[in-house]
C-alpha atoms as a PDB file:
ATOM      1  CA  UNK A   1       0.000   0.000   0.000  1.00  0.00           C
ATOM      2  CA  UNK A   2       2.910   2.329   0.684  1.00  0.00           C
ATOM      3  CA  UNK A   3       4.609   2.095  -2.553  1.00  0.00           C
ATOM      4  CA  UNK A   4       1.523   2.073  -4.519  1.00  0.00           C
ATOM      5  CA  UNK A   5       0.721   5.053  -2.581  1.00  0.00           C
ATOM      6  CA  UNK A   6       4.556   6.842  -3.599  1.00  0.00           C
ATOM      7  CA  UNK A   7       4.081   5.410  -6.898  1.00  0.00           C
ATOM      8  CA  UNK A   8       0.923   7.340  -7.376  1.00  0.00           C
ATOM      9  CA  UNK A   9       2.348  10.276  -5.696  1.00  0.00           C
ATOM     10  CA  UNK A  10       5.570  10.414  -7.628  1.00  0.00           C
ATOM     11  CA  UNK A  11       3.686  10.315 -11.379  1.00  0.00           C
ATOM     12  CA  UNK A  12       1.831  13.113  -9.898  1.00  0.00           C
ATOM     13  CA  UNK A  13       4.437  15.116  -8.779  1.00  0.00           C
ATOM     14  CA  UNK A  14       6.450  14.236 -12.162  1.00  0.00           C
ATOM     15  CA  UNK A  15       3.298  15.301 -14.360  1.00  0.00           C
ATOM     16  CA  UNK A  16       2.644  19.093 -12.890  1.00  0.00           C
ATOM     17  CA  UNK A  17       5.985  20.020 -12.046  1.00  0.00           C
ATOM     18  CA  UNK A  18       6.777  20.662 -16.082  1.00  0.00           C
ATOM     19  CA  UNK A  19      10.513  21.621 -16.485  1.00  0.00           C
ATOM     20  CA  UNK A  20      10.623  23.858 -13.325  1.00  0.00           C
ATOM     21  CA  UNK A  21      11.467  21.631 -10.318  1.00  0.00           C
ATOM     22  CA  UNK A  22      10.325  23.660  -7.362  1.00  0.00           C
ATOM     23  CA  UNK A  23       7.305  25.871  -9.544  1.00  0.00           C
ATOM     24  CA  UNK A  24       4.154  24.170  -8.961  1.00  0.00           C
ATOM     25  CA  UNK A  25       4.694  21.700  -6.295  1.00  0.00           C
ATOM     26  CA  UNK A  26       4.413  23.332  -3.408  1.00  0.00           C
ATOM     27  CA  UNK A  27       2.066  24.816  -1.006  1.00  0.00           C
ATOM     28  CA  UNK A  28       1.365  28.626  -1.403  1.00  0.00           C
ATOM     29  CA  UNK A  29       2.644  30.444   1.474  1.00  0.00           C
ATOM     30  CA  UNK A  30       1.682  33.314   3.207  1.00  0.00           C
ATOM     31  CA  UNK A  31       3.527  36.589   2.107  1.00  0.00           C
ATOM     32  CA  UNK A  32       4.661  37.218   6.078  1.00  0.00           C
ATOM     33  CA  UNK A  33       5.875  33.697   6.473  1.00  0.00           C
ATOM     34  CA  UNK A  34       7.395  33.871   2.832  1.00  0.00           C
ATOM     35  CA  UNK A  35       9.725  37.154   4.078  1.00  0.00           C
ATOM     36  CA  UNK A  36      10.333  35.388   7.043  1.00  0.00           C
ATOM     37  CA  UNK A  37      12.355  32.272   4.727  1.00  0.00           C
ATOM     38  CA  UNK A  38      14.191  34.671   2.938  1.00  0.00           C
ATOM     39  CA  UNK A  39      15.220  36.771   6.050  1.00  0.00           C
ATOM     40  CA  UNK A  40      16.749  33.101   7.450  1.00  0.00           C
ATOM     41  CA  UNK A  41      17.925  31.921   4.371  1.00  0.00           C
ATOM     42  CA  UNK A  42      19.314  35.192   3.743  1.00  0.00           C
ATOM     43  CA  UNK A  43      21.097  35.707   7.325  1.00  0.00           C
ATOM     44  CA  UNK A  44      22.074  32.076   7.417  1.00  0.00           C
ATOM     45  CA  UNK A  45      23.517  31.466   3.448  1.00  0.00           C
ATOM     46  CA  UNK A  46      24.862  34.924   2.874  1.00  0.00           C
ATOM     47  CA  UNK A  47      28.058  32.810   1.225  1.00  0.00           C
ATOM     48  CA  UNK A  48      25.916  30.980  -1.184  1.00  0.00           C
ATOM     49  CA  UNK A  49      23.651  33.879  -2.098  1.00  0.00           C
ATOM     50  CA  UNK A  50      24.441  35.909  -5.099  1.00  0.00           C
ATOM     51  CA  UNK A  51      22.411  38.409  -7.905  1.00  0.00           C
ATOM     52  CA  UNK A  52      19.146  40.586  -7.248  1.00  0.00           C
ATOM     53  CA  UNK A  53      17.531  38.629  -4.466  1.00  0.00           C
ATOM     54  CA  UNK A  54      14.640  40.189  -5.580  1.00  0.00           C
ATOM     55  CA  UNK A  55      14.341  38.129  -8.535  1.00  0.00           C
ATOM     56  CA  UNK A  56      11.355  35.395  -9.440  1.00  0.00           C
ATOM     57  CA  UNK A  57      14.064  32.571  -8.667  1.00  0.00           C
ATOM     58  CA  UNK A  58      15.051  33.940  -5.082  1.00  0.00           C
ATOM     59  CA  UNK A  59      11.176  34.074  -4.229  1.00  0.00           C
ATOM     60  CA  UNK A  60      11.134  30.643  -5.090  1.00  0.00           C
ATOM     61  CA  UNK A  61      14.133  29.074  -3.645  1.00  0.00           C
ATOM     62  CA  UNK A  62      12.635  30.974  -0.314  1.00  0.00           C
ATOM     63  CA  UNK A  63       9.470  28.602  -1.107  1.00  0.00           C
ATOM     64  CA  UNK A  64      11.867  25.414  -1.935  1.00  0.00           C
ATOM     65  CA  UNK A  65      13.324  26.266   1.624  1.00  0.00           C
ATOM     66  CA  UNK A  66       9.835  26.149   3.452  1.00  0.00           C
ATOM     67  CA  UNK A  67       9.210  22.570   2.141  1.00  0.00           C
ATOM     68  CA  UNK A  68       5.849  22.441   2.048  1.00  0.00           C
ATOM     69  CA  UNK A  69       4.780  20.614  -0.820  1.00  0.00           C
ATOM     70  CA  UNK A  70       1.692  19.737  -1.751  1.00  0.00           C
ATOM     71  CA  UNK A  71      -0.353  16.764  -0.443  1.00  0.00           C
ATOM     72  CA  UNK A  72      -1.599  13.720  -2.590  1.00  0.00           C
ATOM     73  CA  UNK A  73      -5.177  15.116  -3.107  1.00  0.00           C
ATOM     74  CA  UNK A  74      -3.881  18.394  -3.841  1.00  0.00           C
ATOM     75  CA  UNK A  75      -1.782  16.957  -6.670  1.00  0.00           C
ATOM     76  CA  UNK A  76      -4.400  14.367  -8.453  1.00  0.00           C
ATOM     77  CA  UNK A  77      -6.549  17.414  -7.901  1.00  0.00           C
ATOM     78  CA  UNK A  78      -4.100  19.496  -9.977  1.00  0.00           C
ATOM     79  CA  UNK A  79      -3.773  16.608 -12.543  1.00  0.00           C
ATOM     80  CA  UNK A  80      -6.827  16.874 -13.515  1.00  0.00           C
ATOM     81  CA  UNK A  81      -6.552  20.431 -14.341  1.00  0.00           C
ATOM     82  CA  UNK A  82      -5.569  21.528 -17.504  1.00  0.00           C
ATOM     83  CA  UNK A  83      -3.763  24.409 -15.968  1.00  0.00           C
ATOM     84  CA  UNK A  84      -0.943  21.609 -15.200  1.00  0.00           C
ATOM     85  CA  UNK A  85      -1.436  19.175 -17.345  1.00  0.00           C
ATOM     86  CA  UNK A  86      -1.226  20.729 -21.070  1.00  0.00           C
ATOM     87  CA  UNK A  87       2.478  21.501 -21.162  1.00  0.00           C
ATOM     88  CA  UNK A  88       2.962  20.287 -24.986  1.00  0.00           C
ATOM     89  CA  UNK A  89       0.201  20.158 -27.729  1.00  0.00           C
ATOM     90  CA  UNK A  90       0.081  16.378 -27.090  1.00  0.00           C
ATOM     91  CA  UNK A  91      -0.313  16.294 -22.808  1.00  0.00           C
ATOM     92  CA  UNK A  92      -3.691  14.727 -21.723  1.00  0.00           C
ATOM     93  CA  UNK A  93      -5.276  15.559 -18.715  1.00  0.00           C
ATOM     94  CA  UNK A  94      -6.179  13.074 -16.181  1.00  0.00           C
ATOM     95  CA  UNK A  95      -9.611  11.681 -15.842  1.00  0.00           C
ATOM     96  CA  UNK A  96     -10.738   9.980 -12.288  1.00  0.00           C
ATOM     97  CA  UNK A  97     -13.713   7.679 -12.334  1.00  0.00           C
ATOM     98  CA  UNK A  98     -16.053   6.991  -9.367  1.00  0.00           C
ATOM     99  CA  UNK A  99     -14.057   4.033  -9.057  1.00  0.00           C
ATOM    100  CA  UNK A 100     -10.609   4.773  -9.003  1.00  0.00           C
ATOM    101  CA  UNK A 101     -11.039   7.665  -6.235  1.00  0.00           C
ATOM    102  CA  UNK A 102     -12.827   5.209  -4.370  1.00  0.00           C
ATOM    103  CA  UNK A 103      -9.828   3.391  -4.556  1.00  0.00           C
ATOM    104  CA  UNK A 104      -7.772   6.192  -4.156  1.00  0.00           C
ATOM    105  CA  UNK A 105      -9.715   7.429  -1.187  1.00  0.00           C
ATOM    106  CA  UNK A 106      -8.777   3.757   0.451  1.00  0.00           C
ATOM    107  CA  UNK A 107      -5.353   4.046  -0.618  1.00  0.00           C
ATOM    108  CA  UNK A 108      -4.981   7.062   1.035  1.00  0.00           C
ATOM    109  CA  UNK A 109      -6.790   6.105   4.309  1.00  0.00           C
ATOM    110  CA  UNK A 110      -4.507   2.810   4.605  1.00  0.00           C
ATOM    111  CA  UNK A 111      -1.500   4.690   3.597  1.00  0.00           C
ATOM    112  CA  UNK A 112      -1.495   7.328   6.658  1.00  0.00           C
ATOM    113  CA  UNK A 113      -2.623   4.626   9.180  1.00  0.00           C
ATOM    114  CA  UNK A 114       0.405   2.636   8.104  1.00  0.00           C
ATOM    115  CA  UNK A 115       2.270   5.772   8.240  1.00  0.00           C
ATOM    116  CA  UNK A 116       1.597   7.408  10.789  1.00  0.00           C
ATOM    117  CA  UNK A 117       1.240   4.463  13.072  1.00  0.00           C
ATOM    118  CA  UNK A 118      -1.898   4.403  14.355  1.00  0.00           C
ATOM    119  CA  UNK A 119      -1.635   1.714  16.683  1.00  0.00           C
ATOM    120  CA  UNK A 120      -5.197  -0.620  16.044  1.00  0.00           C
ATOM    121  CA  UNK A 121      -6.301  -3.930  15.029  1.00  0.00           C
ATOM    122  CA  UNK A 122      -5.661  -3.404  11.218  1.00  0.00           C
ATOM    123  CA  UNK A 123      -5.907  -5.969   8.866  1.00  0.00           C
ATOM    124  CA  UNK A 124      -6.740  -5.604   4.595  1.00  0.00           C
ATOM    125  CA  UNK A 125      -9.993  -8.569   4.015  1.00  0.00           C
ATOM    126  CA  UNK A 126     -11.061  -9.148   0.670  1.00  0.00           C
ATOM    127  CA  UNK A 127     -10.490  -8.274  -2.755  1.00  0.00           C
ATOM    128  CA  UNK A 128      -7.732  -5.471  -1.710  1.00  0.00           C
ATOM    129  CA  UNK A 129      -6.007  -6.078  -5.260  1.00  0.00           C
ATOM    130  CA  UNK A 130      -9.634  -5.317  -7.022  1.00  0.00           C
ATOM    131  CA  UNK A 131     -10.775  -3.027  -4.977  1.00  0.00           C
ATOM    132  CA  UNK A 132      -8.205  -0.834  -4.779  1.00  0.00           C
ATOM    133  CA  UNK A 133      -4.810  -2.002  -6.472  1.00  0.00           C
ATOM    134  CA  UNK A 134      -5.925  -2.204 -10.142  1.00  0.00           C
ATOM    135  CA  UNK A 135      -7.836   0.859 -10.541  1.00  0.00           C
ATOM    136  CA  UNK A 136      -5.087   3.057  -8.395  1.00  0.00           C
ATOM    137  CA  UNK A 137      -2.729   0.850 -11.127  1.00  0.00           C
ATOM    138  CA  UNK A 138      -4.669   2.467 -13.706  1.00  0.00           C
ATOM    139  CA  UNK A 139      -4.519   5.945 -12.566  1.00  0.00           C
ATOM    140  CA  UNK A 140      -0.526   4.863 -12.568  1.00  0.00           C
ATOM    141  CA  UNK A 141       0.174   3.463 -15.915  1.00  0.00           C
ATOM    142  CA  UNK A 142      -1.653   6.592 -17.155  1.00  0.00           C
ATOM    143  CA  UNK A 143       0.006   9.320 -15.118  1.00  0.00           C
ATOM    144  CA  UNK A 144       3.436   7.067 -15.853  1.00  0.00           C
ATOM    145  CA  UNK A 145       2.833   6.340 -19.718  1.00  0.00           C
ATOM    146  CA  UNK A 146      -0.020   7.931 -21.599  1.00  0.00           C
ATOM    147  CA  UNK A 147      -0.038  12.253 -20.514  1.00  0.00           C
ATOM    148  CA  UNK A 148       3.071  12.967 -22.610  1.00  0.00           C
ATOM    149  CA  UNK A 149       4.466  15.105 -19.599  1.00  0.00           C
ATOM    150  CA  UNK A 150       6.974  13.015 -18.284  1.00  0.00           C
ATOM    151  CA  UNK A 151       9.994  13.123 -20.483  1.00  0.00           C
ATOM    152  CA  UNK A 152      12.058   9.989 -19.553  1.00  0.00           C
ATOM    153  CA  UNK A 153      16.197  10.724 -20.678  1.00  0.00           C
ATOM    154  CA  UNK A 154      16.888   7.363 -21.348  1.00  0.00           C
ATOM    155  CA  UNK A 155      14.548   4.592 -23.540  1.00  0.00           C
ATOM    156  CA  UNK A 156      15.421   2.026 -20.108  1.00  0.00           C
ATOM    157  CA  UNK A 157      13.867   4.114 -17.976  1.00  0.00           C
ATOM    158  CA  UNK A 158      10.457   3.959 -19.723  1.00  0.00           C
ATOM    159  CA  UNK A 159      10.898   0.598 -20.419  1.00  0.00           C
ATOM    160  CA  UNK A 160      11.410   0.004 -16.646  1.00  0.00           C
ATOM    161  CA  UNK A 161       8.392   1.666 -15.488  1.00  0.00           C
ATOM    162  CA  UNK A 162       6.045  -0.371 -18.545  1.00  0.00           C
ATOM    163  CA  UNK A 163       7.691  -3.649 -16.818  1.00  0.00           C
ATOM    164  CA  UNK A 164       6.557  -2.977 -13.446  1.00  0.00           C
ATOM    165  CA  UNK A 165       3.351  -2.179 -14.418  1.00  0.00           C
ATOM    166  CA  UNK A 166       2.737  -5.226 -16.815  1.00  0.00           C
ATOM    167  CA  UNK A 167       3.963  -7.360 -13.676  1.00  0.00           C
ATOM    168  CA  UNK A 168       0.493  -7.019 -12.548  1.00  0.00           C
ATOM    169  CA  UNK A 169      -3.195  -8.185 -14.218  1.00  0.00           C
ATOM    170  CA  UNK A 170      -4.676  -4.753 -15.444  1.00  0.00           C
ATOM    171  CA  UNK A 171      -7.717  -6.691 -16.822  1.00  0.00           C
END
């Protein structure tokens, strides 16, 4: 459950962050706590720190340095947008049936009890890998394969990710 979950989390993150790795991935932060980053990070990194730290990429890095990046609804959320998701003429946007956020909704709620230890009687009865495997597989292979936005360097590393998700039934 906790790989599926980082799986699903990862092709996310992957599909809205576009070719800026800190732009769209994490939470908006208040302007007050925003000057309050760059204050620290520019009292504490005064070495590292050069140019107009007024410019768009200082703002961010003062972002990158608050670390608060999204959550997992947050980013499906933002998948389905088209806001995100049409980066080239051929992106898709992601579609989430009753079904799979059912699933997702499951994955989620076994996820943080694993987690975040939540100490309980906890066991998974039943169809688990129908229930909520497959369709959070599906969700997956699509986010991983089929939106266009991930742009893998090397052939291998596609190849890779179409292997582990053949491994399982997706019928």
């Amino acid at each position: 459950m906790i790989s599926l979950h980082g799986a699903l989390y990862s092709f996310g993150i992957c599909n809205i962050k576009g070719t800026n790795p800190i732009g769209r991935i994490f939470k908006t932060i208040r302007k007050k706590e925003l000057e309050r980053i760059i204050e620290r990070v520019k009292r504490n990194y005064t070495d590292f720190i050069y140019g107009d730290q007024s410019d768009e990429s200082f703002l961010q890095y003062g972002t990158f340095m608050s670390g608060k990046i999204l959550d997992i609804n947050s980013v499906l959320s933002r998948c389905e947008s088209e806001a995100y998701m049409m980066q080239f003429t051929h992106s898709k946007t992601l579609k989430i049936g009753t079904e799979q956020r059912l699933a997702i909704d499951k994955l989620i709620s076994y996820r943080n009890d694993f987690a975040h230890f939540k100490p309980m009687a906890y066991g998974i009865m039943g169809k688990y890998e129908n229930d909520i495997v497959l369709p959070v597989l599906k969700v997956i292979e699509f986010l991983a394969l089929e939106t266009n936005n991930i742009l893998y360097l090397q052939v291998e590393s596609c190849e890779r990710v179409k292997h582990a998700i053949k491994h399982f039934s997706l019928n």
